[in-house]
C-alpha atoms as a PDB file:
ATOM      1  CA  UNK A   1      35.472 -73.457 -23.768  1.00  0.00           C
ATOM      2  CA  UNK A   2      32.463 -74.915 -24.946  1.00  0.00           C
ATOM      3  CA  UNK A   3      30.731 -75.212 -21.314  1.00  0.00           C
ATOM      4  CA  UNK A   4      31.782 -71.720 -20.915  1.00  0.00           C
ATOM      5  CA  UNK A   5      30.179 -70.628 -23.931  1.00  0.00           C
ATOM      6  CA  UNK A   6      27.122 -72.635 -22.754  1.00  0.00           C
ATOM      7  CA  UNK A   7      26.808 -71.155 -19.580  1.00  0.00           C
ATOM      8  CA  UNK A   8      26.988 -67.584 -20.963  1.00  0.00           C
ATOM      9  CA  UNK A   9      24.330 -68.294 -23.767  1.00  0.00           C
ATOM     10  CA  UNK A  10      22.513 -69.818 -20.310  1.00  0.00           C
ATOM     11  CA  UNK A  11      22.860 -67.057 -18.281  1.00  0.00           C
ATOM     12  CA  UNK A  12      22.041 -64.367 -21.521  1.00  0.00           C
ATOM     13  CA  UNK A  13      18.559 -66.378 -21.671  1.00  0.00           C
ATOM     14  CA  UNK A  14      17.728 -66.936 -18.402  1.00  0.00           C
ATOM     15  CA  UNK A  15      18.378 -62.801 -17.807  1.00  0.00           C
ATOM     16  CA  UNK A  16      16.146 -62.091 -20.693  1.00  0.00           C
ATOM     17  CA  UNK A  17      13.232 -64.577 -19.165  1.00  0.00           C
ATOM     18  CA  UNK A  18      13.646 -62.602 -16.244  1.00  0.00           C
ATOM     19  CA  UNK A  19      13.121 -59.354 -18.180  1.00  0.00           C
ATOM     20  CA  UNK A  20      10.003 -60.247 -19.306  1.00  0.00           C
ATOM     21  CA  UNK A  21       8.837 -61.353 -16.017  1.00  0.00           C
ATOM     22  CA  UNK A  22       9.745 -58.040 -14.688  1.00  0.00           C
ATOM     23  CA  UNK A  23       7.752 -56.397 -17.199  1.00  0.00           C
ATOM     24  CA  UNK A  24       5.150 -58.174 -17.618  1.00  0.00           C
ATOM     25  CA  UNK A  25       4.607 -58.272 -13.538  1.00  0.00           C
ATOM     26  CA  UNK A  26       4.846 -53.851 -13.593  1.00  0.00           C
ATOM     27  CA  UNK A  27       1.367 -52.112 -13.732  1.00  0.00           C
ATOM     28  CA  UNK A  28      -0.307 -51.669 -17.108  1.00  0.00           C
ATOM     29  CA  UNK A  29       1.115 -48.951 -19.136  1.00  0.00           C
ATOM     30  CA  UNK A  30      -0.366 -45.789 -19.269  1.00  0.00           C
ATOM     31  CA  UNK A  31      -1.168 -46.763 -23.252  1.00  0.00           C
ATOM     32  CA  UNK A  32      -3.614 -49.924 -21.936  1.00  0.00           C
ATOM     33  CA  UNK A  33      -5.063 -47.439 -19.536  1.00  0.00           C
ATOM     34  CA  UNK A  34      -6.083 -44.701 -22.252  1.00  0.00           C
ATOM     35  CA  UNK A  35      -8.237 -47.123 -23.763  1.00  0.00           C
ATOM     36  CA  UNK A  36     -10.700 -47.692 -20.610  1.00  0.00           C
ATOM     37  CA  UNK A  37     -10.080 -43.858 -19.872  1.00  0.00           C
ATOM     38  CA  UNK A  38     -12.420 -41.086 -21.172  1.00  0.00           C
ATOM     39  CA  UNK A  39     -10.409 -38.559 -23.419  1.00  0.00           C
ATOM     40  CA  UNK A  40     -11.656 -35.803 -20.591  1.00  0.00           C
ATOM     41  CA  UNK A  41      -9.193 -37.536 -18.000  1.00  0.00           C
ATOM     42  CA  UNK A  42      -6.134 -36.889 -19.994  1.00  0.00           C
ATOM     43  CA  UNK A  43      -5.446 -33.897 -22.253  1.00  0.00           C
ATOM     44  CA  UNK A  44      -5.104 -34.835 -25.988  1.00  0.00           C
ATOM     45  CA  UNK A  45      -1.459 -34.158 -26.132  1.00  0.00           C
ATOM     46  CA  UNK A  46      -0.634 -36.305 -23.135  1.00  0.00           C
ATOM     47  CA  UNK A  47      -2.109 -38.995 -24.376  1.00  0.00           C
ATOM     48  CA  UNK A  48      -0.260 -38.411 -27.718  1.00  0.00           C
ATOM     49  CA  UNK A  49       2.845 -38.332 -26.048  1.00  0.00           C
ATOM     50  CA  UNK A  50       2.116 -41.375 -23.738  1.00  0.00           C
ATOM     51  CA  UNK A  51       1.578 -43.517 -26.777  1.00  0.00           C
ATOM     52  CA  UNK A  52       4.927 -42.110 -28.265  1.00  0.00           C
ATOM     53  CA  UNK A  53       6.986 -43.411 -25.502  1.00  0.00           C
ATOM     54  CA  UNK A  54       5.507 -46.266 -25.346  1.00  0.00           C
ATOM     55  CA  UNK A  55       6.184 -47.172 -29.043  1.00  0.00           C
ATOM     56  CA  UNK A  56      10.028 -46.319 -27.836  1.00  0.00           C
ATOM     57  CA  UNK A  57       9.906 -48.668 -25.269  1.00  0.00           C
ATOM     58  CA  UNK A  58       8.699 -51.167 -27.694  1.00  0.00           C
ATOM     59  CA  UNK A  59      11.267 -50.116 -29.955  1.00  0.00           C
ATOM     60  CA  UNK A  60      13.971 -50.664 -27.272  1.00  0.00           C
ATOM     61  CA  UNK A  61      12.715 -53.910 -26.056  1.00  0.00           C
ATOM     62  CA  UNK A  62      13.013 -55.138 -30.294  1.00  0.00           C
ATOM     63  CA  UNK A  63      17.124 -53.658 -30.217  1.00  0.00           C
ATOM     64  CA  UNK A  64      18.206 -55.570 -26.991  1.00  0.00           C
ATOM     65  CA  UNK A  65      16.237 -58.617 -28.947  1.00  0.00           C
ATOM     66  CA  UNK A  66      18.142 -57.995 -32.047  1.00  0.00           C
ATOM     67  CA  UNK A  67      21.618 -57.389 -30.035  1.00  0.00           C
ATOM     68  CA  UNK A  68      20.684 -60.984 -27.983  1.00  0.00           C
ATOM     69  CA  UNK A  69      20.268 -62.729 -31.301  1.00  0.00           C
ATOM     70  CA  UNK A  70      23.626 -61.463 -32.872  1.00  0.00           C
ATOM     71  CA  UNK A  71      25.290 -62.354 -29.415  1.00  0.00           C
ATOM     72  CA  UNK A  72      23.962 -65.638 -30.309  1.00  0.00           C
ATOM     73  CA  UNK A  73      24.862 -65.963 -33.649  1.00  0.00           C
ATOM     74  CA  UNK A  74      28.397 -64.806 -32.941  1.00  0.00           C
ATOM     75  CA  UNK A  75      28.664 -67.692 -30.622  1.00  0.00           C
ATOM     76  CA  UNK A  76      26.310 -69.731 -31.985  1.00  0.00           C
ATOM     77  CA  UNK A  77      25.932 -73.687 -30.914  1.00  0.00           C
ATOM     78  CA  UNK A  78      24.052 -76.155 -33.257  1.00  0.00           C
ATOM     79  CA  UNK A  79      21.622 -75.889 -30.803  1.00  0.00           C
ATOM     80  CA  UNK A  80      21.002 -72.063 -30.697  1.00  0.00           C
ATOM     81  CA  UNK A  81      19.662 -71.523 -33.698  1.00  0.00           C
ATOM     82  CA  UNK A  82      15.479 -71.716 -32.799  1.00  0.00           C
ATOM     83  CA  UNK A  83      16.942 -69.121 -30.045  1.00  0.00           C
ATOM     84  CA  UNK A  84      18.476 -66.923 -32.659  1.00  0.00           C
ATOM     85  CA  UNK A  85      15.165 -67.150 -34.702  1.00  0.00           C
ATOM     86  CA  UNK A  86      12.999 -66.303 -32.306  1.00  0.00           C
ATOM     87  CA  UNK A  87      14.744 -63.455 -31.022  1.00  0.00           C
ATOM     88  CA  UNK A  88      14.516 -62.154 -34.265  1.00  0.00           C
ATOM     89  CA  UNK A  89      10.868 -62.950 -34.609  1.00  0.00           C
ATOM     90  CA  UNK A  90       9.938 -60.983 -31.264  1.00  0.00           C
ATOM     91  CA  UNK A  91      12.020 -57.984 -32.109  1.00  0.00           C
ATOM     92  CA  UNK A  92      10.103 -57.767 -35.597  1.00  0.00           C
ATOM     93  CA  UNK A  93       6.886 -58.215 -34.055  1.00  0.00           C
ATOM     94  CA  UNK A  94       7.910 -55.314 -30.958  1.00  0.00           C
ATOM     95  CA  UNK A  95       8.879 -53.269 -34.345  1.00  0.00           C
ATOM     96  CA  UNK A  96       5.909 -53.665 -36.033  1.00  0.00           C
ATOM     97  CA  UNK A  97       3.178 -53.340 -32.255  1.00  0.00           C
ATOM     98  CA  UNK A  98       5.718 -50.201 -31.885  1.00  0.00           C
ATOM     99  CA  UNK A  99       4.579 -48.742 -35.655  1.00  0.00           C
ATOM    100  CA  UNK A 100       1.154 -49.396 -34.934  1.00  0.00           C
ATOM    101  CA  UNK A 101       1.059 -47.488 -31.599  1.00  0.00           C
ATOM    102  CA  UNK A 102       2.643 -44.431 -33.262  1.00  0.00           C
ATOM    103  CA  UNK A 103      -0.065 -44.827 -36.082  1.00  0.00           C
ATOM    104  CA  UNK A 104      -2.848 -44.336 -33.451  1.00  0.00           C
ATOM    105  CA  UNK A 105      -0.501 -41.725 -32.141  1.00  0.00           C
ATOM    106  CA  UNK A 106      -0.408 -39.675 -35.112  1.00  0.00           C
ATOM    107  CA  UNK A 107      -4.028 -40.052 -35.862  1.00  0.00           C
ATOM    108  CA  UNK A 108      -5.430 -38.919 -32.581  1.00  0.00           C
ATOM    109  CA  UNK A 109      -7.219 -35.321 -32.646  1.00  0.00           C
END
């Protein structure tokens, strides 16, 4: 049961590693762009909305964190709990980038 459990917390982590490879090997988002791009380029409200969705995404990324670390917790080995805790750490800090970009969002013209 135990090397069962293992292998599942294995495969959970090594499919999350892979998610951030996978996201962090896609193009820039259209967010990182708007900063090297004039305000002519895009429309105001495009722009706007870009930043909106990408504070979703964020905002996604932070619940599968958050649903990882209760997996974890549920089935938790002596040895899982850094994991747990740093799950928890990255969804907090994908909450709080996520607040920021709808911030700038909001105070754009």
């Amino acid at each position: 049961m135990n090397a069962l459990l293992s292998q599942a917390c294995i495969l959970l982590a090594v499919s999350a590693l892979a998610g951030c490879a996978v996201m962090s090997a896609r193009e820039p988002s259209a967010a990182l762009s708007d900063v090297s791009a004039p305000e002519a380029a895009r429309g105001p409200s495009e722009s706007r909305l870009q930043w909106h969705e990408d504070a979703q995404e964020l905002r996604t990324f932070a619940d599968r964190h958050e649903v990882e670390a209760e997996m974890l917790l549920q089935h938790s080995l002596p040895t899982d709990a850094r994991l747990i805790q740093q799950r928890r750490a990255l969804a907090q800090q994908l909450r709080v980038a996520a607040d920021q970009i709808e911030q700038r969002a909001q105070e754009m013209p």
